[in-house]
C-alpha atoms as a PDB file:
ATOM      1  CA  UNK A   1      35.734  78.650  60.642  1.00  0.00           C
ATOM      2  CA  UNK A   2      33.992  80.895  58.791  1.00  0.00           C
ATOM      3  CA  UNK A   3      30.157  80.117  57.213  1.00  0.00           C
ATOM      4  CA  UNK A   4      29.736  81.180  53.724  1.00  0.00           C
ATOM      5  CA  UNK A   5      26.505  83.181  54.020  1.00  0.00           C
ATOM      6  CA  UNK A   6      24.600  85.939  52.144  1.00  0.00           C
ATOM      7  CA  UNK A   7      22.234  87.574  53.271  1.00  0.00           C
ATOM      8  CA  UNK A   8      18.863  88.543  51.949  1.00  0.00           C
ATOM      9  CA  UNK A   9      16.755  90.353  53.959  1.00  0.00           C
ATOM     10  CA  UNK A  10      15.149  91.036  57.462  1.00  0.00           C
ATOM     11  CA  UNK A  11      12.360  88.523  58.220  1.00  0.00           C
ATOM     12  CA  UNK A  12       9.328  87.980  60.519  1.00  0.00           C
ATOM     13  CA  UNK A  13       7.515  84.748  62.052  1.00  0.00           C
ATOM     14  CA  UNK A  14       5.385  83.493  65.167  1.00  0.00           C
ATOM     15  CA  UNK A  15       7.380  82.421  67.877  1.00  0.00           C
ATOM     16  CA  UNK A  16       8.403  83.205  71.325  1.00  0.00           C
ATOM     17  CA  UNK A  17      12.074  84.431  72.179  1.00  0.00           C
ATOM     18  CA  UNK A  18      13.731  83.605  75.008  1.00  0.00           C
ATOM     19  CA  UNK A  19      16.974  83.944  76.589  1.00  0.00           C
ATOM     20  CA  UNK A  20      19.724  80.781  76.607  1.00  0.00           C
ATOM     21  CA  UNK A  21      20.672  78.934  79.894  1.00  0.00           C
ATOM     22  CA  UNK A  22      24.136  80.241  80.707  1.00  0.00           C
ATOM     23  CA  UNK A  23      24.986  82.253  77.752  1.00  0.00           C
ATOM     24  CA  UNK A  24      24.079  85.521  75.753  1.00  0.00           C
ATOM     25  CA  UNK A  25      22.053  84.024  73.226  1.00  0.00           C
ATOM     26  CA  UNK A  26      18.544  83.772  72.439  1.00  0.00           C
ATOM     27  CA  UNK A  27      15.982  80.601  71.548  1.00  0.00           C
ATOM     28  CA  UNK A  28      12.859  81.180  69.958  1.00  0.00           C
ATOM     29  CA  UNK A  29       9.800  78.255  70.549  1.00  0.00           C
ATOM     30  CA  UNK A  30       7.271  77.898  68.534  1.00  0.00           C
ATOM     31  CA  UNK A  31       4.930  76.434  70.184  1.00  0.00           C
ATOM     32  CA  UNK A  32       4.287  76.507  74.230  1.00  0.00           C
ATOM     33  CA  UNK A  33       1.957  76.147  76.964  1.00  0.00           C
ATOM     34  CA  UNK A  34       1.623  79.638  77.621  1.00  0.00           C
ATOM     35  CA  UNK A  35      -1.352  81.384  75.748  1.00  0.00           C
ATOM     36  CA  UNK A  36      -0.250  83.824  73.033  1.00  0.00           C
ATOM     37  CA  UNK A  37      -1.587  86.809  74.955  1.00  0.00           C
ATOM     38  CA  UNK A  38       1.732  89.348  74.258  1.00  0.00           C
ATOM     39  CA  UNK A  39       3.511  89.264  71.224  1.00  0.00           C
ATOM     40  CA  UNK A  40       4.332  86.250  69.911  1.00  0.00           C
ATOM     41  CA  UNK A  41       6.024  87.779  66.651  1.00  0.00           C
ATOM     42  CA  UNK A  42      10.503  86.906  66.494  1.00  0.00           C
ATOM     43  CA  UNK A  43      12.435  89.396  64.067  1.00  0.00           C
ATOM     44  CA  UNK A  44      15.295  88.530  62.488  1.00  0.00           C
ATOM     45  CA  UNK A  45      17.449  88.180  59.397  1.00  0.00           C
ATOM     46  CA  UNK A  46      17.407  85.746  56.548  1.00  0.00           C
ATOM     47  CA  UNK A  47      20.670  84.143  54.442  1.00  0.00           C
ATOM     48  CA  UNK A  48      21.652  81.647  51.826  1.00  0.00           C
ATOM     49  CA  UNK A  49      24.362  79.366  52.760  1.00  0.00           C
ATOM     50  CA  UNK A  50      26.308  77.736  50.193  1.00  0.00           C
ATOM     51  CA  UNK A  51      27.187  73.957  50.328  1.00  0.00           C
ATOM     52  CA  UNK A  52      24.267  74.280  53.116  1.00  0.00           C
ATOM     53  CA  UNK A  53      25.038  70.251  52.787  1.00  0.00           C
ATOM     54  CA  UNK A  54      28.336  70.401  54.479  1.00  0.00           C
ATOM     55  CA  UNK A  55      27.473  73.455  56.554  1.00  0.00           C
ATOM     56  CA  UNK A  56      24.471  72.392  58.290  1.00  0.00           C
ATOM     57  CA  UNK A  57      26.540  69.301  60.162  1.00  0.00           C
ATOM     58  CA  UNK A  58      28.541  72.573  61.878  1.00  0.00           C
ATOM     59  CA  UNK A  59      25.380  74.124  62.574  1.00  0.00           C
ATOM     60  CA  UNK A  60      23.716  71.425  64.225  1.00  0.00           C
ATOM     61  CA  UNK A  61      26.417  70.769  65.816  1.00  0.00           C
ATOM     62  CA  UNK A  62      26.869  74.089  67.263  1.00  0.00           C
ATOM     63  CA  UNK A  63      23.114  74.292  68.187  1.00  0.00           C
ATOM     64  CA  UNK A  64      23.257  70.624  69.963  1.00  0.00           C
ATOM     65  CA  UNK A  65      21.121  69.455  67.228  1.00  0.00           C
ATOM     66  CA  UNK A  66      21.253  65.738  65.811  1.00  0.00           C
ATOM     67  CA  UNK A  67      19.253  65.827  62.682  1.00  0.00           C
ATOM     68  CA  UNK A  68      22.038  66.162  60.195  1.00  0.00           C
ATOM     69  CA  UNK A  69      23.562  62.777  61.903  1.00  0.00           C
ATOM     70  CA  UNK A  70      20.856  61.112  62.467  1.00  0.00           C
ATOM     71  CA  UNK A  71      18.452  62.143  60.012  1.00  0.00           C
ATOM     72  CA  UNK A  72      15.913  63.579  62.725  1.00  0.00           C
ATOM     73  CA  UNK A  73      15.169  65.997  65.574  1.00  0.00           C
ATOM     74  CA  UNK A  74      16.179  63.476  68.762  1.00  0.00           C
ATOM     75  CA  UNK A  75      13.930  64.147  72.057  1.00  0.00           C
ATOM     76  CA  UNK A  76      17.309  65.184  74.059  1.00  0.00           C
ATOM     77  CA  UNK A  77      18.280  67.844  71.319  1.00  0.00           C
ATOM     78  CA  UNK A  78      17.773  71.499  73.188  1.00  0.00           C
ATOM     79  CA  UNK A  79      17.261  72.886  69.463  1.00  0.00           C
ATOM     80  CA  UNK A  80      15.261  71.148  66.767  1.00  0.00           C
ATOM     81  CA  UNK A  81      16.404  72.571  62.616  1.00  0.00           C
ATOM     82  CA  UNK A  82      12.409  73.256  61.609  1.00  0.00           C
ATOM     83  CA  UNK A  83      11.464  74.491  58.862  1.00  0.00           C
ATOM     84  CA  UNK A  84       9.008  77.488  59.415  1.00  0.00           C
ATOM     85  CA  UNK A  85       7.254  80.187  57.097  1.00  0.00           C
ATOM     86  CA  UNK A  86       8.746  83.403  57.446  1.00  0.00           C
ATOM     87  CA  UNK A  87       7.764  86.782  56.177  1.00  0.00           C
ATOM     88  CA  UNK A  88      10.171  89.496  54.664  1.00  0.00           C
ATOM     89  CA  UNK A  89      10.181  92.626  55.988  1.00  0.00           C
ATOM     90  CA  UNK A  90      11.941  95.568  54.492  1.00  0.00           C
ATOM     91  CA  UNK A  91      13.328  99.260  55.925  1.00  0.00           C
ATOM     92  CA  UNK A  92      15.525 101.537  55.598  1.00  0.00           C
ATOM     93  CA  UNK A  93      16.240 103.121  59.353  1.00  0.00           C
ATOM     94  CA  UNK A  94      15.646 101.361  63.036  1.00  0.00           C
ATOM     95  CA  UNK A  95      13.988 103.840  63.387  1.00  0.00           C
ATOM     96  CA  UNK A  96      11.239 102.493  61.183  1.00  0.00           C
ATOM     97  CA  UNK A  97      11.375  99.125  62.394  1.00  0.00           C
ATOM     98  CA  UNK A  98      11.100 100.794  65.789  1.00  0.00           C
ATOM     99  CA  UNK A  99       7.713 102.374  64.778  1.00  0.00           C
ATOM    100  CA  UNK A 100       6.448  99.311  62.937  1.00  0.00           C
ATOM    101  CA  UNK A 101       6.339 100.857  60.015  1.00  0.00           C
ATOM    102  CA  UNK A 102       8.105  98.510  57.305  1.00  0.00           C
ATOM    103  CA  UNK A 103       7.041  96.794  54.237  1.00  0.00           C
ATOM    104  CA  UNK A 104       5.815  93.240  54.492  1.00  0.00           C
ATOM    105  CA  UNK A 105       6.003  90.903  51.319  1.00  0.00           C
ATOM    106  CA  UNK A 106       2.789  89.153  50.553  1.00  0.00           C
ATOM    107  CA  UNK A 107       4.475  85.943  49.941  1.00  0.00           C
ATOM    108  CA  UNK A 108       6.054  84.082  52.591  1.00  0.00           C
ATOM    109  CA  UNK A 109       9.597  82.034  52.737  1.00  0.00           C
ATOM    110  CA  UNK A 110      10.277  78.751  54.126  1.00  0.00           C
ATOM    111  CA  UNK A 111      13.498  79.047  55.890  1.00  0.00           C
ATOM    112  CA  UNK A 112      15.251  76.457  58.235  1.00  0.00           C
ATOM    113  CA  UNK A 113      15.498  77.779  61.569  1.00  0.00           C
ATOM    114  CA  UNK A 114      16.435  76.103  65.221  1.00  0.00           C
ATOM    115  CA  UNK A 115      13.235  76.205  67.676  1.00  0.00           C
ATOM    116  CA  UNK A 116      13.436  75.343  71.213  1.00  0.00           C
ATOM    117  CA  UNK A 117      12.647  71.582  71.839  1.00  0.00           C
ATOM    118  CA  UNK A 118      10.002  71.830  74.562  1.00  0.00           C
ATOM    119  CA  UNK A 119      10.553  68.409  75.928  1.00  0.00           C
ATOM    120  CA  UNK A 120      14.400  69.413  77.034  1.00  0.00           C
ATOM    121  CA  UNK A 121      14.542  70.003  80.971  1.00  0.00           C
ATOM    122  CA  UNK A 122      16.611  73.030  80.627  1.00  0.00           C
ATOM    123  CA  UNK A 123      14.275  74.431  77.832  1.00  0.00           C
ATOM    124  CA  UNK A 124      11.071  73.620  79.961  1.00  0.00           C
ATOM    125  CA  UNK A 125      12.856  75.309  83.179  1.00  0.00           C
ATOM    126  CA  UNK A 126      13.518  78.461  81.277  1.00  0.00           C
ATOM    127  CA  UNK A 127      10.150  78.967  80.039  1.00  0.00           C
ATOM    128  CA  UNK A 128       8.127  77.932  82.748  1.00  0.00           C
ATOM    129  CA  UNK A 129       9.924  79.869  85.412  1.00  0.00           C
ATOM    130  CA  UNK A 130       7.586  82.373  86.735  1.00  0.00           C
ATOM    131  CA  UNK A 131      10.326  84.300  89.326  1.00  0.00           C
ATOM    132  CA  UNK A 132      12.716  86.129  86.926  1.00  0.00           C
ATOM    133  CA  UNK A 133      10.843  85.490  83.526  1.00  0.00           C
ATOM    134  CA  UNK A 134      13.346  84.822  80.671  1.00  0.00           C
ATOM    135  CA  UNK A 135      10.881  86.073  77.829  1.00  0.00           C
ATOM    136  CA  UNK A 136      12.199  88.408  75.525  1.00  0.00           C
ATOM    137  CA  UNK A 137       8.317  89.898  75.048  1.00  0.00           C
ATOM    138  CA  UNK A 138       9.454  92.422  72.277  1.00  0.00           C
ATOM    139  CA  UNK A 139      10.603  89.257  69.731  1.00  0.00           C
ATOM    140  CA  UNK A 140      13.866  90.852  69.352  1.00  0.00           C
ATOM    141  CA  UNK A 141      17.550  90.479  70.508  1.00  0.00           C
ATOM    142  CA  UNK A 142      18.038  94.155  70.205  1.00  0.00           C
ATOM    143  CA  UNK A 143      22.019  94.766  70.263  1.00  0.00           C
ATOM    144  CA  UNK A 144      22.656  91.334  67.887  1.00  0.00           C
ATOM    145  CA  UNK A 145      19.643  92.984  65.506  1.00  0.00           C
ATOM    146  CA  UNK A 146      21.671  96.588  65.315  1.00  0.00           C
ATOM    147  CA  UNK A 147      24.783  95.158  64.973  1.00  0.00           C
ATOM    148  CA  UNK A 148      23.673  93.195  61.827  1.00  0.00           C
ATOM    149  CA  UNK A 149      21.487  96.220  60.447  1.00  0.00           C
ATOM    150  CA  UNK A 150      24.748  98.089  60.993  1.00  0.00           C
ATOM    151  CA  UNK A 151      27.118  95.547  59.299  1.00  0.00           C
ATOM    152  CA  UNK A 152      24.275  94.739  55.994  1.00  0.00           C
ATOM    153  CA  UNK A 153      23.913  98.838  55.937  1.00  0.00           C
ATOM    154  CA  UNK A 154      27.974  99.119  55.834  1.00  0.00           C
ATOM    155  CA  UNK A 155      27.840  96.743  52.829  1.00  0.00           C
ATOM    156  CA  UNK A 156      25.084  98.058  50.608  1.00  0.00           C
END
């Protein structure tokens, strides 16, 4: 099934990004018990969906969410839907996003988003774990953030 999504520009907000139990994605938390000391900035990409209504019931479910069924986050989701404030950023190469050097709007967007929930024992595991550390410290998922610069680029 295919999402009807647009998408409007590369975004910025505070978080931490970490990788998922068992799989190749990502998580991002927003909030944790370890002091913000490194970077503590997630980049990423925002869209519109259309009939987000309908759509978000597929989302949740995909993200093991319950809020769309039962009208709240539930304290055994792994991912809470948040909404969070997040900045657009704008570039034309990686190569400036590489050297930090895009343009930041001065207004801010609040976009839903799925954040780790911090009270799920697989989501506490992975970031407490001080033996292989599953932080991705640079806030980005490098080879999922190309691949979309790549595809947006292709269609501009």
């Amino acid at each position: 099934m295919r999402i009807p999504l647009e998408f409007i520009c590369f975004g910025i907000t505070k978080g931490k990004m970490y990788s998922l139990p068992g799989l190749k994605n990502t998580f991002i938390s927003d909030s944790d018990n370890i002091t913000l000391t490194r970077n503590y900035v997630v980049y990423g990409a925002l869209f519109l969906c259309k009939d987000f209504d309908f759509y978000s019931r597929i989302l949740d479910a995909y993200h093991l969410c319950s809020l769309s069924t039962l009208l709240r986050n539930h304290p055994c989701d792994e991912l809470h839907r948040v909404e969070v404030p997040v900045t657009p950023i704008y570039f034309s190469s990686l190569d400036e996003l590489q050297r930090l050097s895009y343009r930041e709007s001065n207004d801010s967007i609040q976009a839903q988003t799925y954040t780790a929930n911090t009270n799920n024992p697989k989501i506490i595991k992975r970031m407490n774990t001080t033996v292989n550390s599953y932080r991705i410290t640079s806030g980005i998922d490098a080879a999922n953030f190309k691949k979309l610069f790549w595809e947006v680029e292709k269609c501009t």
